[in-house]
Protein backbone atom coordinates (compact mmCIF):
# COMPACT_ATOMS: atom_id res chain seq x y z
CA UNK A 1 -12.70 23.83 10.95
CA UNK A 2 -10.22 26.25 9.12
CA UNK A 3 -11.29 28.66 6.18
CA UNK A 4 -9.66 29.02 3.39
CA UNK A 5 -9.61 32.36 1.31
CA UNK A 6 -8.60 32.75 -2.34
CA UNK A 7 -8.57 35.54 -3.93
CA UNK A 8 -8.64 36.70 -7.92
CA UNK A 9 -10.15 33.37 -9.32
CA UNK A 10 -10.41 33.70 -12.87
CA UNK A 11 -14.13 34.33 -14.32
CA UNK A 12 -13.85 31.15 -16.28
CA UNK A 13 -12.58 29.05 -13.33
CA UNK A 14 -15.42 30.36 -11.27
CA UNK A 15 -17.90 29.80 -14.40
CA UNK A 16 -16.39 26.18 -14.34
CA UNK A 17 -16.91 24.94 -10.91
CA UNK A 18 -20.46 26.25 -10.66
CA UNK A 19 -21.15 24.04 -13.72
CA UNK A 20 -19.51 21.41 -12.38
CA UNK A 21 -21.34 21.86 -8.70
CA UNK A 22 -24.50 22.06 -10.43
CA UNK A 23 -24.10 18.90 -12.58
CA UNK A 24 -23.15 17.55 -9.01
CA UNK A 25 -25.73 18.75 -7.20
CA UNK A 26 -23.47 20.36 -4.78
CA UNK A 27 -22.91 23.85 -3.95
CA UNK A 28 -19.68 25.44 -5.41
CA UNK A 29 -18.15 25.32 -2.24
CA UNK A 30 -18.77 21.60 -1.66
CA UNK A 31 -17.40 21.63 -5.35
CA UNK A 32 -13.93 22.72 -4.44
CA UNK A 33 -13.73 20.72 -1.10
CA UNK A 34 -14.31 17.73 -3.17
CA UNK A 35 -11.53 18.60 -5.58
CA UNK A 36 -9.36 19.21 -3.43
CA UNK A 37 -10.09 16.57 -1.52
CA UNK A 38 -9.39 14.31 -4.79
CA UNK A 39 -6.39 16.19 -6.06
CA UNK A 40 -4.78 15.57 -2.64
CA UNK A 41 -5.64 11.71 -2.06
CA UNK A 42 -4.48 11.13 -5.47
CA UNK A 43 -0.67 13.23 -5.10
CA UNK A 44 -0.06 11.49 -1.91
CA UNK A 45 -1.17 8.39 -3.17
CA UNK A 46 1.38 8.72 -6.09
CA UNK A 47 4.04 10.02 -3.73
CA UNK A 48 3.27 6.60 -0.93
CA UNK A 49 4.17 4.82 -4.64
CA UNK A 50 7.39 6.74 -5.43
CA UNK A 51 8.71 6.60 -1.86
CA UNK A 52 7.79 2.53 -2.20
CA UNK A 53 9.56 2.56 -5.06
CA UNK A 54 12.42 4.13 -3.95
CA UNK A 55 12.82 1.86 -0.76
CA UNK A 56 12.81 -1.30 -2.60
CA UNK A 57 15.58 0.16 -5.50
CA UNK A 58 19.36 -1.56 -4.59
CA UNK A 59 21.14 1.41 -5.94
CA UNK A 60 20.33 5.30 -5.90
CA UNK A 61 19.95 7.02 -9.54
CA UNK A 62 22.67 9.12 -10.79
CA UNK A 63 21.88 13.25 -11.20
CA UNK A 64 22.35 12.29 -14.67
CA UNK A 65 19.68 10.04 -14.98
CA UNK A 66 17.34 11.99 -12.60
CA UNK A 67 17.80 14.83 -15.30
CA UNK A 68 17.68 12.80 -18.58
CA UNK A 69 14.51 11.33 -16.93
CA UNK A 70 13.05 14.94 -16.79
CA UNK A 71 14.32 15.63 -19.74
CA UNK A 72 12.40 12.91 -21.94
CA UNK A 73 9.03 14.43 -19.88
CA UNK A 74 9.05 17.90 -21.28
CA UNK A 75 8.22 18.64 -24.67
């Protein structure tokens, strides 16, 4: 199985997940596996909804309304 390395993780972050890993009963690496493992099943499954989405639309957006759809999401 592949390792993976990251380097210069904040004190806090690192303070974090071995509270959360704890209150888990997991070991801080098991922690961020999970996490990951969570972050990732939920992106794709939003991005299996937008591509869904997109199939079933009769008409493409306009750049326009791509951008004044970013637009009304920032603050």
């Amino acid at each position: 199985m592949p390792t993976l390395t990251i380097r210069n993780v904040p004190t806090e972050t690192v303070k974090t997940l071995k509270s959360l890993a704890r209150r888990n009963k997991r070991s801080m690496e098991q922690e961020v596996r999970e996490l990951l493992q969570g972050f990732l099943a939920e992106r794709r499954s939003v991005l299996e909804q937008i591509e869904t989405s997109w199939a079933d639309q009769t008409r493409r957006p306009t750049a326009k309304e791509v951008e004044s759809w970013i637009a009304t999401g920032r603050p």
